[in-house]
PDB file of N, CA and C in Angstrom:
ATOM      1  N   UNK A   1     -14.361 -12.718 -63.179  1.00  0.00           N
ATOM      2  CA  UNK A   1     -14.186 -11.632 -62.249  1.00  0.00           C
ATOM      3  C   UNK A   1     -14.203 -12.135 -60.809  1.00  0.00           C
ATOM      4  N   UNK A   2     -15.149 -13.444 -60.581  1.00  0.00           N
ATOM      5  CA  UNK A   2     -14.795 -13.718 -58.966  1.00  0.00           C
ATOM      6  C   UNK A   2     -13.364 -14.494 -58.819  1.00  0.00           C
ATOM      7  N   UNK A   3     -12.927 -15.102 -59.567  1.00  0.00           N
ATOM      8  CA  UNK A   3     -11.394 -15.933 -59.080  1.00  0.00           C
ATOM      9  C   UNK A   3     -10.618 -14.715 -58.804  1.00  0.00           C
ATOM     10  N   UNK A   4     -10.626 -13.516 -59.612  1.00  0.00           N
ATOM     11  CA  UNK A   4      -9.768 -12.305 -59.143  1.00  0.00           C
ATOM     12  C   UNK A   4      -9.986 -11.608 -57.765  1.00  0.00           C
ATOM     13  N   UNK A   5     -11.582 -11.415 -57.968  1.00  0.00           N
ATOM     14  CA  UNK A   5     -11.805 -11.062 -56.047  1.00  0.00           C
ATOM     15  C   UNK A   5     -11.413 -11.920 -55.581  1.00  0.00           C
ATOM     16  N   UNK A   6     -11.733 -12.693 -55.099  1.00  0.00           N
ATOM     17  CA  UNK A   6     -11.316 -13.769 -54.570  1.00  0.00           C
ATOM     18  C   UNK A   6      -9.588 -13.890 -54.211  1.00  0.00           C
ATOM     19  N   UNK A   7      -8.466 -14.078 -55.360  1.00  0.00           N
ATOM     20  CA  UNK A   7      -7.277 -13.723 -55.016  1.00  0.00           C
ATOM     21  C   UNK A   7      -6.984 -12.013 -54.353  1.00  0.00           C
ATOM     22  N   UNK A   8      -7.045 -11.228 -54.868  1.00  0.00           N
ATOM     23  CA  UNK A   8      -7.171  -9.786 -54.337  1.00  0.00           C
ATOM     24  C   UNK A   8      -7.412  -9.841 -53.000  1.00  0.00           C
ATOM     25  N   UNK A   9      -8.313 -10.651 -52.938  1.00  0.00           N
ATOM     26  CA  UNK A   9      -9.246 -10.247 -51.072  1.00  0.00           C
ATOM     27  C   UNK A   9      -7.726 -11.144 -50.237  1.00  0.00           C
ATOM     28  N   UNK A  10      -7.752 -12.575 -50.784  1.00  0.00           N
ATOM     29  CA  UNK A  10      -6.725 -13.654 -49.970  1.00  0.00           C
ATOM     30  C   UNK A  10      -5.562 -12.372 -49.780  1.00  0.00           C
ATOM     31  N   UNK A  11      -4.797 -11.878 -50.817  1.00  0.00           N
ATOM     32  CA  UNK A  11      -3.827 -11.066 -51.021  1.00  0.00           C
ATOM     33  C   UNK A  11      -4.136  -9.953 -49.971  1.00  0.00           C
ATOM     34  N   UNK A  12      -5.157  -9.091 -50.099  1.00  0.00           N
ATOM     35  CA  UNK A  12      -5.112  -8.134 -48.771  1.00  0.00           C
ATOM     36  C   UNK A  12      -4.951  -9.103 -47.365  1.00  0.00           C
ATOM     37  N   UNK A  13      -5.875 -10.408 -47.164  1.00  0.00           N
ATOM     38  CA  UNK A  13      -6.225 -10.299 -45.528  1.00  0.00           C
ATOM     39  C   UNK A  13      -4.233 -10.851 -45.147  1.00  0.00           C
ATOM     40  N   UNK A  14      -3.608 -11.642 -46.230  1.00  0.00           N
ATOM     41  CA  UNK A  14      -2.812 -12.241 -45.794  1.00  0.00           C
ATOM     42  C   UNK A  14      -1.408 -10.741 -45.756  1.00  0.00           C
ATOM     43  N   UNK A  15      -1.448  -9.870 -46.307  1.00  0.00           N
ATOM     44  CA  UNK A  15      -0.784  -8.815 -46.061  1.00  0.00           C
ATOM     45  C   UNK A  15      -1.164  -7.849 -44.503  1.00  0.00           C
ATOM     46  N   UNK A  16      -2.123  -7.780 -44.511  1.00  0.00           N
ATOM     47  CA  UNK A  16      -2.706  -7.485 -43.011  1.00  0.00           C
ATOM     48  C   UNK A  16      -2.209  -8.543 -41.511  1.00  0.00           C
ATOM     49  N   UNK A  17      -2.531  -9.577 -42.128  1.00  0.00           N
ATOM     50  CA  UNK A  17      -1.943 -10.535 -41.414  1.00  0.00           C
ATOM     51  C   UNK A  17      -0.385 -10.828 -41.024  1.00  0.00           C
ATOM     52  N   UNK A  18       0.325 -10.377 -41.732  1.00  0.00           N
ATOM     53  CA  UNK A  18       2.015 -10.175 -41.627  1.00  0.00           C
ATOM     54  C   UNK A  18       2.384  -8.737 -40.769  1.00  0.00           C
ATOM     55  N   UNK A  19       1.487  -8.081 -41.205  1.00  0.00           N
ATOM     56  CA  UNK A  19       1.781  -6.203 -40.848  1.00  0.00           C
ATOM     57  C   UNK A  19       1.030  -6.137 -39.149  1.00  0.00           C
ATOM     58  N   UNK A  20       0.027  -6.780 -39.097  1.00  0.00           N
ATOM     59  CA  UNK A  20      -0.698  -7.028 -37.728  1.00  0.00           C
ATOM     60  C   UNK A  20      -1.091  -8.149 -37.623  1.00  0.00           C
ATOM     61  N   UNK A  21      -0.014  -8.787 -36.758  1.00  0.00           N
ATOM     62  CA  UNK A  21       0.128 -10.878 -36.395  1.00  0.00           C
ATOM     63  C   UNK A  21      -1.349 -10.106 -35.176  1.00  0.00           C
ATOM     64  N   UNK A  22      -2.004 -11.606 -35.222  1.00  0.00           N
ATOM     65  CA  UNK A  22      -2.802 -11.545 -34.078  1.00  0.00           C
ATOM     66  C   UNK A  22      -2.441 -11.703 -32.915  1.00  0.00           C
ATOM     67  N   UNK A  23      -3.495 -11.175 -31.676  1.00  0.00           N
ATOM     68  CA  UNK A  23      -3.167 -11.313 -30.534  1.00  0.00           C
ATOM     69  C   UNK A  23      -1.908 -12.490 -29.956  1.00  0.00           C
ATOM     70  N   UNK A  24      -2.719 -13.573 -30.105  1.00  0.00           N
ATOM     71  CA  UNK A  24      -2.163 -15.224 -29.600  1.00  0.00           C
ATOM     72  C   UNK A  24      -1.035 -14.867 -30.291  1.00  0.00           C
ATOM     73  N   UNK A  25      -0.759 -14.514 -31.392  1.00  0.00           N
ATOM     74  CA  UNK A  25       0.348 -14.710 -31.926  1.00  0.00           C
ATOM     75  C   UNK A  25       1.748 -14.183 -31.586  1.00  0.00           C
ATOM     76  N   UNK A  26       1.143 -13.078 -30.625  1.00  0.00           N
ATOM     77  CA  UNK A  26       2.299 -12.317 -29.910  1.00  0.00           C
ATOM     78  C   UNK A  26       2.928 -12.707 -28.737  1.00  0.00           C
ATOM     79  N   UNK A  27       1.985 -13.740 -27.878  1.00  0.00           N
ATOM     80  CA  UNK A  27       2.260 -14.184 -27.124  1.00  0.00           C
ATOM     81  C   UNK A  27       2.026 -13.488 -25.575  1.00  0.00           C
ATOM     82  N   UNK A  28       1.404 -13.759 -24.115  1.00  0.00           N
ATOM     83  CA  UNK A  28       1.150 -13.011 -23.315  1.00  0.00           C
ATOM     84  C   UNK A  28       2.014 -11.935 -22.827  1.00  0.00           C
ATOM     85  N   UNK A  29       3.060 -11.442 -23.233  1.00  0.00           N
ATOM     86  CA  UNK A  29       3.782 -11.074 -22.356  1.00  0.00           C
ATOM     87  C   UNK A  29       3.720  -9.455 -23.338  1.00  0.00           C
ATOM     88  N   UNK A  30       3.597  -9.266 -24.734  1.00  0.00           N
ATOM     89  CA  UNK A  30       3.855  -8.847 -25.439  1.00  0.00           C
ATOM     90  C   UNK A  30       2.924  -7.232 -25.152  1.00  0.00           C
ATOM     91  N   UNK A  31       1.830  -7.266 -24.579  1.00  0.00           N
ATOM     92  CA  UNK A  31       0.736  -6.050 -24.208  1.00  0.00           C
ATOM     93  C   UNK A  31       1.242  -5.569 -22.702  1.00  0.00           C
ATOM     94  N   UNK A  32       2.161  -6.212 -21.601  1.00  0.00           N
ATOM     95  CA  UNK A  32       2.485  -6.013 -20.647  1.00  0.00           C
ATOM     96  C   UNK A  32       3.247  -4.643 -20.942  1.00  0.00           C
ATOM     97  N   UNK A  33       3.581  -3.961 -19.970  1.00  0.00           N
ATOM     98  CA  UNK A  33       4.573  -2.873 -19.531  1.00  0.00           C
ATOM     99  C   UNK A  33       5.059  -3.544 -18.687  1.00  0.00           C
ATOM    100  N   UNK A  34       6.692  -2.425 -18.496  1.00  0.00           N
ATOM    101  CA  UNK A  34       8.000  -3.439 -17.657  1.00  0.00           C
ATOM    102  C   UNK A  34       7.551  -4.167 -16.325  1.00  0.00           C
ATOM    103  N   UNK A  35       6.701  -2.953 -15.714  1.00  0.00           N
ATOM    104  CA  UNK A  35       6.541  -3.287 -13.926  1.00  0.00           C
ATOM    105  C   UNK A  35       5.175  -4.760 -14.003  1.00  0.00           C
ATOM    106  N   UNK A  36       4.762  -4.581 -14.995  1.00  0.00           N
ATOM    107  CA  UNK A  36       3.639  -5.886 -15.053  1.00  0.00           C
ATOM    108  C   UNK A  36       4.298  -6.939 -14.848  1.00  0.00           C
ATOM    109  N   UNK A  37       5.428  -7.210 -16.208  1.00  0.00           N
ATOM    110  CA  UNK A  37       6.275  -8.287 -16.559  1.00  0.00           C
ATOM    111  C   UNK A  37       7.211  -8.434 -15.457  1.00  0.00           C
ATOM    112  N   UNK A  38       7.602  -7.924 -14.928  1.00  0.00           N
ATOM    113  CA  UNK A  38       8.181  -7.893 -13.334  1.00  0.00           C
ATOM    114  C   UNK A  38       7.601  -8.781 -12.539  1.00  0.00           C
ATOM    115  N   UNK A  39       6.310  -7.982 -11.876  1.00  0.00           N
ATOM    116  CA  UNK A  39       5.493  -8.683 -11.142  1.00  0.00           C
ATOM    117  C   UNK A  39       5.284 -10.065 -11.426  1.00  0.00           C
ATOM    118  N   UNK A  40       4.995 -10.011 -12.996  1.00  0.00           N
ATOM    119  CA  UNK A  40       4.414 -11.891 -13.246  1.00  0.00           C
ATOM    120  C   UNK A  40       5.511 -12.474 -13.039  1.00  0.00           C
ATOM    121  N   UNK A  41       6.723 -12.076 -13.289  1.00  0.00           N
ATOM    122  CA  UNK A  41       8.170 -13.068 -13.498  1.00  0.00           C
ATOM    123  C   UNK A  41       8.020 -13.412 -11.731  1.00  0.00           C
ATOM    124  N   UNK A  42       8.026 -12.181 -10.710  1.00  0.00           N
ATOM    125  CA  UNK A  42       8.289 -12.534  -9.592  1.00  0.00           C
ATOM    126  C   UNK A  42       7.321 -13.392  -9.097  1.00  0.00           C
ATOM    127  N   UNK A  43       6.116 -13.188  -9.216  1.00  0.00           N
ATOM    128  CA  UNK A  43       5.048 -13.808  -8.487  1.00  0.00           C
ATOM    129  C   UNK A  43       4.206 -15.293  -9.220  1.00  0.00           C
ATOM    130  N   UNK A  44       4.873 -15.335 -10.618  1.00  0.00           N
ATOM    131  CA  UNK A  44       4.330 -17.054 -10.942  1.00  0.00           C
ATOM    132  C   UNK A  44       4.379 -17.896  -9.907  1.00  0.00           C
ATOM    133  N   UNK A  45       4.751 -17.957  -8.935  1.00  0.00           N
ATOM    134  CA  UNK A  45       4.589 -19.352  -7.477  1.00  0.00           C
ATOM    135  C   UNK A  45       2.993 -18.698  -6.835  1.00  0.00           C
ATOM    136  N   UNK A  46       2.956 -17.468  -6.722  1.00  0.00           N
ATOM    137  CA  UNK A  46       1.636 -17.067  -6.435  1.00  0.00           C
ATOM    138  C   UNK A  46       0.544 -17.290  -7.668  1.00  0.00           C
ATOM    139  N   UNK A  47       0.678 -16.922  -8.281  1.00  0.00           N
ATOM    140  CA  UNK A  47      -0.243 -17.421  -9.537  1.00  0.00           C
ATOM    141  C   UNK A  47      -0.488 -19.032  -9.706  1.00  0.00           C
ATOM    142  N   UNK A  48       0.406 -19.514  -9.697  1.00  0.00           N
ATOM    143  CA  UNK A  48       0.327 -21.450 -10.108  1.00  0.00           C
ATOM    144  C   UNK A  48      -0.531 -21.787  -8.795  1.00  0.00           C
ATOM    145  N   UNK A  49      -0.217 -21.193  -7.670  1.00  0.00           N
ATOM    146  CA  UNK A  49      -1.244 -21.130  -6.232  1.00  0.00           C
ATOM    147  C   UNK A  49      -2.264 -21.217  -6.582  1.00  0.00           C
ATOM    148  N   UNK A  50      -2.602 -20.148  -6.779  1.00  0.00           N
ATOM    149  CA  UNK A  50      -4.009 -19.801  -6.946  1.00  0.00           C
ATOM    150  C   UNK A  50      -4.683 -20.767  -7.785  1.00  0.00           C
ATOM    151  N   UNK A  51      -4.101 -21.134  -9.382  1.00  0.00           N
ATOM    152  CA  UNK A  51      -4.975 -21.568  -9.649  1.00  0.00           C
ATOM    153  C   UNK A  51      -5.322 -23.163  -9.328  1.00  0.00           C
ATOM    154  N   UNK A  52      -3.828 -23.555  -8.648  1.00  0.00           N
ATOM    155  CA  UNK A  52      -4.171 -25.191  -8.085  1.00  0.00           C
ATOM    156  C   UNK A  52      -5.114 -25.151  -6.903  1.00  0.00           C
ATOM    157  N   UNK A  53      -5.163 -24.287  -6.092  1.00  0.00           N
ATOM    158  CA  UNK A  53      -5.755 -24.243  -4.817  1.00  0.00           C
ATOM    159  C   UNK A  53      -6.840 -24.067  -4.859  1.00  0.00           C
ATOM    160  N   UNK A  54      -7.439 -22.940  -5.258  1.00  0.00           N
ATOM    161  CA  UNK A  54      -8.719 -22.551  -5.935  1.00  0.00           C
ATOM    162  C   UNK A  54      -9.764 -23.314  -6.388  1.00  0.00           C
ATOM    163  N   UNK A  55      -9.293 -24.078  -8.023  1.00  0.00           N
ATOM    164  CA  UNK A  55      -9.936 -24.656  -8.454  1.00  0.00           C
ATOM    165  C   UNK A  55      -9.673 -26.588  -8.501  1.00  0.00           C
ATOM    166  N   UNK A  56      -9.303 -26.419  -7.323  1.00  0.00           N
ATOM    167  CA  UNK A  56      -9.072 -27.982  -6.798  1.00  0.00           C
ATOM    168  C   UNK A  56     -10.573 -28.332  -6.809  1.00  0.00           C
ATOM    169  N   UNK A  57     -11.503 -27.535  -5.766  1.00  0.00           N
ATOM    170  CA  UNK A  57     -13.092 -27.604  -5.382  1.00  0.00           C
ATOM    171  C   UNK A  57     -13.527 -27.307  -6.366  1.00  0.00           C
ATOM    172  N   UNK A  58     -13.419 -26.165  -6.819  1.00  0.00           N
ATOM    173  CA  UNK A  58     -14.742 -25.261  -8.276  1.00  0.00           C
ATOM    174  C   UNK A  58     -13.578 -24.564  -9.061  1.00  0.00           C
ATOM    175  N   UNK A  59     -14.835 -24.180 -10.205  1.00  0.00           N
ATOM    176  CA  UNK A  59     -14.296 -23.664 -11.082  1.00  0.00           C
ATOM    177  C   UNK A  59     -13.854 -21.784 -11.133  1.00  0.00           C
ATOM    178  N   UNK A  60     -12.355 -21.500 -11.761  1.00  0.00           N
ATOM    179  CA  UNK A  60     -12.017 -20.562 -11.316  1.00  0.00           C
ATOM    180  C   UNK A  60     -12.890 -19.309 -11.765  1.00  0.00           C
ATOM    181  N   UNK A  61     -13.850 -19.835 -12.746  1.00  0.00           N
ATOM    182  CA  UNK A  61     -15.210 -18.963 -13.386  1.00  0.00           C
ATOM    183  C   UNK A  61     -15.735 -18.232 -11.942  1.00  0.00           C
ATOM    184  N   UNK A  62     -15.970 -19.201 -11.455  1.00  0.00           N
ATOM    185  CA  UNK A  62     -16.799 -19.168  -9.872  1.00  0.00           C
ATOM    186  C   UNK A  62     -16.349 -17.866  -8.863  1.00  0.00           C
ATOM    187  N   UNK A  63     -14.278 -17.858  -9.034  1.00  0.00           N
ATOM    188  CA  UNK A  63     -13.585 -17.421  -8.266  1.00  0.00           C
ATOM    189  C   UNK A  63     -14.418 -15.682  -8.422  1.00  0.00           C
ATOM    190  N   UNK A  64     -13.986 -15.575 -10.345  1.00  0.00           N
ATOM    191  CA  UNK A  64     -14.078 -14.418 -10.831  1.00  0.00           C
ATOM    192  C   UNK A  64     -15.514 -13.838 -11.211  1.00  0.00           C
ATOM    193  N   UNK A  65     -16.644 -14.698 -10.478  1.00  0.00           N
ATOM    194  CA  UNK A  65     -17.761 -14.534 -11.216  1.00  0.00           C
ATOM    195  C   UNK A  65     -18.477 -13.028 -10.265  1.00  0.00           C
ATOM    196  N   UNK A  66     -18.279 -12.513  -9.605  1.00  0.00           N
ATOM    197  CA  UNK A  66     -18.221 -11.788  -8.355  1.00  0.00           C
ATOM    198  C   UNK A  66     -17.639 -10.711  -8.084  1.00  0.00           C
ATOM    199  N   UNK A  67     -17.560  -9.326  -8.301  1.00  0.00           N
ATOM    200  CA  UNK A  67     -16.558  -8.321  -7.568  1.00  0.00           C
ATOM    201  C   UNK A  67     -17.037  -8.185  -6.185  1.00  0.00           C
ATOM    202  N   UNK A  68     -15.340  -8.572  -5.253  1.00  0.00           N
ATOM    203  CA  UNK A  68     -15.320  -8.043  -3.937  1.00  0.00           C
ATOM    204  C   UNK A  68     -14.049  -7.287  -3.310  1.00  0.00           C
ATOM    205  N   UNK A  69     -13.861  -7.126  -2.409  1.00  0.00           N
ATOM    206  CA  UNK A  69     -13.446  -5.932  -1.767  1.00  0.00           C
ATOM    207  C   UNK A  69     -12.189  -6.628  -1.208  1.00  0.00           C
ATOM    208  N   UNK A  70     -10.834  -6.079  -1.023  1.00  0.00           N
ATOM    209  CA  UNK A  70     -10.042  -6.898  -0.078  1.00  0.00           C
ATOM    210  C   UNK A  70     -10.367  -7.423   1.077  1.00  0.00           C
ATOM    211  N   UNK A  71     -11.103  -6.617   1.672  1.00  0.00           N
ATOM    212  CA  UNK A  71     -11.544  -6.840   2.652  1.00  0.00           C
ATOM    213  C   UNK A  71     -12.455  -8.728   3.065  1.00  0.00           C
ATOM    214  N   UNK A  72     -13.044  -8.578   1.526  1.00  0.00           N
ATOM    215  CA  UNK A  72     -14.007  -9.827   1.166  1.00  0.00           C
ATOM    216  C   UNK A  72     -13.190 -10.813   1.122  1.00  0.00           C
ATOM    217  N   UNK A  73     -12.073 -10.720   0.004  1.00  0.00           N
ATOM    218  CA  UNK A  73     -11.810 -11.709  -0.444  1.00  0.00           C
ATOM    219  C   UNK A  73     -10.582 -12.033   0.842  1.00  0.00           C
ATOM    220  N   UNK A  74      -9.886 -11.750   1.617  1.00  0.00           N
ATOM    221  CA  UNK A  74      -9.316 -12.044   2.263  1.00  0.00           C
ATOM    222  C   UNK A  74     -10.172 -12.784   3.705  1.00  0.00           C
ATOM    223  N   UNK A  75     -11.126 -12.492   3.539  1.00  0.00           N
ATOM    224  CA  UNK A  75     -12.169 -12.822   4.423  1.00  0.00           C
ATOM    225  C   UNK A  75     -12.475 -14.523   3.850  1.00  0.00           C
ATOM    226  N   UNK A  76     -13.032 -14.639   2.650  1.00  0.00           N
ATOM    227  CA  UNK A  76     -13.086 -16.051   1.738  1.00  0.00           C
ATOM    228  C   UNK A  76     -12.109 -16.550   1.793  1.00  0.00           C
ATOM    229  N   UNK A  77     -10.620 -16.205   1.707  1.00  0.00           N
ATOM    230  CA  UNK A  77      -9.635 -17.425   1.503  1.00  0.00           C
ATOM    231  C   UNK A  77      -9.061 -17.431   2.998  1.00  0.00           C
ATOM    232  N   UNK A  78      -9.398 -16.743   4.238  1.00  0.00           N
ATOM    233  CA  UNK A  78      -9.353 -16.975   5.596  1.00  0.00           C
ATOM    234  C   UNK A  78     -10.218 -18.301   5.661  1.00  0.00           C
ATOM    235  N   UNK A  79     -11.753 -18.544   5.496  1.00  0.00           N
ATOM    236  CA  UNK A  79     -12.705 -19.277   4.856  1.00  0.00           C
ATOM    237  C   UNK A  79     -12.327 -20.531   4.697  1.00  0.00           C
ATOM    238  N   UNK A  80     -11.507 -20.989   3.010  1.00  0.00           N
ATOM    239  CA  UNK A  80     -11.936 -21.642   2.581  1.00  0.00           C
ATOM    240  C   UNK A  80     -10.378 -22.115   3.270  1.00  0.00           C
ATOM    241  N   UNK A  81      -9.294 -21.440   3.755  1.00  0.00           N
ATOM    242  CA  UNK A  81      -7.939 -22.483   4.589  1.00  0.00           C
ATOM    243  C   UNK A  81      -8.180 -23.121   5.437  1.00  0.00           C
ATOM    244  N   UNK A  82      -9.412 -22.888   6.054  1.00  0.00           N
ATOM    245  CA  UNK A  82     -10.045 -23.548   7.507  1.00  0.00           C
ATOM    246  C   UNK A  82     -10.786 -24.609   6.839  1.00  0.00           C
ATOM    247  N   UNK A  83     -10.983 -25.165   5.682  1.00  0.00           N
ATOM    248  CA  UNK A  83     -12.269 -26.160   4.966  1.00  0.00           C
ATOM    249  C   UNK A  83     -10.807 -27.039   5.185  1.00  0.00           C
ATOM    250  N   UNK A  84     -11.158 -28.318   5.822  1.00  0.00           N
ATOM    251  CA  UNK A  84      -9.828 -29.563   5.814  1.00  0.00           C
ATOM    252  C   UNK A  84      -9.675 -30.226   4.639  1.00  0.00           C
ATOM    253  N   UNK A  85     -10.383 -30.260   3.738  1.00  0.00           N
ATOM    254  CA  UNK A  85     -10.049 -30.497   2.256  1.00  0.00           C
ATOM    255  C   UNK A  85      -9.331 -29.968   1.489  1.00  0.00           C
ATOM    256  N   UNK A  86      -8.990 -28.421   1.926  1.00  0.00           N
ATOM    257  CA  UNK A  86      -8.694 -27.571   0.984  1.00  0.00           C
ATOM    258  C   UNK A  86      -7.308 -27.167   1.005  1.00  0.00           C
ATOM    259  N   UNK A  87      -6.468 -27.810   2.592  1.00  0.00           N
ATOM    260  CA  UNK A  87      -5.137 -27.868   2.637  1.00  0.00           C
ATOM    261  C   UNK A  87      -4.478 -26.820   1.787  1.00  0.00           C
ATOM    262  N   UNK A  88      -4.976 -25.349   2.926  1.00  0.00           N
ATOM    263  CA  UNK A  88      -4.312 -24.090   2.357  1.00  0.00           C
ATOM    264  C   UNK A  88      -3.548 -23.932   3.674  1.00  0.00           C
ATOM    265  N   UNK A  89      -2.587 -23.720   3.340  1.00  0.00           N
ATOM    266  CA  UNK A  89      -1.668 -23.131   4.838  1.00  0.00           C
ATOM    267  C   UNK A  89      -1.747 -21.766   4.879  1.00  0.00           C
ATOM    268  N   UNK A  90      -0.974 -21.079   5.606  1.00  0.00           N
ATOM    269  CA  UNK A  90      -1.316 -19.826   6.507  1.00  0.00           C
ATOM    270  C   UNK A  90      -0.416 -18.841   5.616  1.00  0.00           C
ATOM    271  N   UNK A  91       0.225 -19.798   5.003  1.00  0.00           N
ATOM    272  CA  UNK A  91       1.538 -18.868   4.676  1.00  0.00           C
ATOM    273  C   UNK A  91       0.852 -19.101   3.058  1.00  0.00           C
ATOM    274  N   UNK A  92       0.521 -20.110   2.303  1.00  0.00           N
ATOM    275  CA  UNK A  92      -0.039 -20.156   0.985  1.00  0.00           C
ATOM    276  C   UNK A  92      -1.550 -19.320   0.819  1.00  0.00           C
ATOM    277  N   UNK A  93      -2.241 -18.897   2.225  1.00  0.00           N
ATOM    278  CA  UNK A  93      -3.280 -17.671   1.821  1.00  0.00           C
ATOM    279  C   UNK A  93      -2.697 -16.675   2.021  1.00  0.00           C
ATOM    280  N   UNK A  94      -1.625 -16.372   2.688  1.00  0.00           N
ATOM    281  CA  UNK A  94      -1.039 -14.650   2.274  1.00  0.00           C
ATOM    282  C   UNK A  94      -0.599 -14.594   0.775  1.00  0.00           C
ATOM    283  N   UNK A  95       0.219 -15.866  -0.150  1.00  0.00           N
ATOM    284  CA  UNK A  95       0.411 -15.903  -1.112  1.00  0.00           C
ATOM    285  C   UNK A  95      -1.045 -15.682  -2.295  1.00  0.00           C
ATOM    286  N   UNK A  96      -1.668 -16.273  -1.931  1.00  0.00           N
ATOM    287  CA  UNK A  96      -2.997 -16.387  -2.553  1.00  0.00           C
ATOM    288  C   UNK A  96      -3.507 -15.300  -2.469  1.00  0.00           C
ATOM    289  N   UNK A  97      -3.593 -14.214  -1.345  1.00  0.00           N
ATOM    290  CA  UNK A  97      -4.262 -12.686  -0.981  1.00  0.00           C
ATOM    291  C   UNK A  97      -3.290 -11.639  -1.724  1.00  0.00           C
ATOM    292  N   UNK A  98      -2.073 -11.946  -1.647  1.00  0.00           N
ATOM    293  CA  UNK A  98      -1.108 -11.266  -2.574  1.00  0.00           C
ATOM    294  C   UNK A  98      -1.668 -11.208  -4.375  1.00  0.00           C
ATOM    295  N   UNK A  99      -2.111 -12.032  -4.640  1.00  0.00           N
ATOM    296  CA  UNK A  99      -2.074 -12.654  -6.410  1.00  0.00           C
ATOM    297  C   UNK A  99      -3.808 -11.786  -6.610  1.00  0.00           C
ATOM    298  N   UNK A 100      -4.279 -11.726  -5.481  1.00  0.00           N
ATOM    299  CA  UNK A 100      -6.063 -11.628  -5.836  1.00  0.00           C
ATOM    300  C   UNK A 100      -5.705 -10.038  -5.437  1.00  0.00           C
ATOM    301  N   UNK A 101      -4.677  -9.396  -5.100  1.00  0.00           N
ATOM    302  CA  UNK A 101      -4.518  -7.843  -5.072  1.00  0.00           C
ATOM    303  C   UNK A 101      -4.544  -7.726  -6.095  1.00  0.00           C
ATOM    304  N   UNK A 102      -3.352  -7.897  -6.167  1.00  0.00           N
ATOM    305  CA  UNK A 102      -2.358  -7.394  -7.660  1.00  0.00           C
ATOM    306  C   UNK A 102      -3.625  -7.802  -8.723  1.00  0.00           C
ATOM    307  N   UNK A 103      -4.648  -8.906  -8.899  1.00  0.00           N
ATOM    308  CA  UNK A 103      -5.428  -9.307 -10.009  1.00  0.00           C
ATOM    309  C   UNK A 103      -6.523  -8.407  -9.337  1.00  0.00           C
ATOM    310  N   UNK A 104      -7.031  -7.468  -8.575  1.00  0.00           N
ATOM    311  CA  UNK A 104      -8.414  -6.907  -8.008  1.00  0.00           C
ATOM    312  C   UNK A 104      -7.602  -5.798  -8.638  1.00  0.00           C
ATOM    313  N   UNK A 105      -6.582  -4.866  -8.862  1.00  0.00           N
ATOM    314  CA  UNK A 105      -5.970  -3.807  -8.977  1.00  0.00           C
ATOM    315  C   UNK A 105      -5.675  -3.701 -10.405  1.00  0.00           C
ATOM    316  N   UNK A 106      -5.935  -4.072 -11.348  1.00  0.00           N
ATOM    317  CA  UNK A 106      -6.687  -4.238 -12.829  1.00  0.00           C
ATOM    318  C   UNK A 106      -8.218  -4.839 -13.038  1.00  0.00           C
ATOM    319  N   UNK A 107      -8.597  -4.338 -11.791  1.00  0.00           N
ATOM    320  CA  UNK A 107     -10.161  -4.694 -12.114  1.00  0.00           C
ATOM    321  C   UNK A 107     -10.728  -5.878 -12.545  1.00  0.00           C
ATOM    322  N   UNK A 108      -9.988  -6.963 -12.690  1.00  0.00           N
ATOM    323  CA  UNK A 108     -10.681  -7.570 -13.039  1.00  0.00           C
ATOM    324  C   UNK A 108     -11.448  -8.901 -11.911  1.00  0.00           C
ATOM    325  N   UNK A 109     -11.225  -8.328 -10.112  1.00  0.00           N
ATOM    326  CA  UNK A 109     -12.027  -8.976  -9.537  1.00  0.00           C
ATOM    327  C   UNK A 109     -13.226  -8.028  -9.084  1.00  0.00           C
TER     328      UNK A 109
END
């Protein structure tokens, strides 16, 4: 009786598994709506920014470990363009303040 559970059970999870592929399996783009997938198509040069610039110094854990305010965070990457290590130009923190909207405006800064 267990070799049969046993096949039965394999047989359900792998039918579940065809009918509902997992997350990863769908690939990121797949939970987006149109105007999301928009945005990311347009703004990947702002995104690849961020995360080279950012976590050149620390980790981007660090970036997100924190909710702040536009007000804040435009205040921090005013901040950290003035650190001479950190070789942010004037024009790559408006790019960078652009990417931390659009990512503060799904909550998740």
């Amino acid at each position: 009786m267990g070799k049969f559970a046993f096949v039965v059970t394999g047989m359900f999870v792998l039918v579940i598994l065809l009918v509902y592929p997992p997350a990863y399996a769908m690939g990121p783009a797949q939970g987006q709506k149109d105007p999301e997938k928009e945005f990311m198509k347009k703004h990947q040069s702002e995104m690849a920014l961020f995360m080279t610039r950012c976590s050149a110094c620390h980790s981007l854990q660090r970036v997100f470990a924190k909710e702040r305010s536009q007000e804040e965070w435009a205040k921090i990457i005013e901040d950290m363009g003035k650190k001479p290590h950190a070789g942010i130009s004037a024009e790559e923190q408006k790019k960078i303040q652009q990417w931390m909207d659009f990512i503060r405006s799904y909550g998740t800064l």
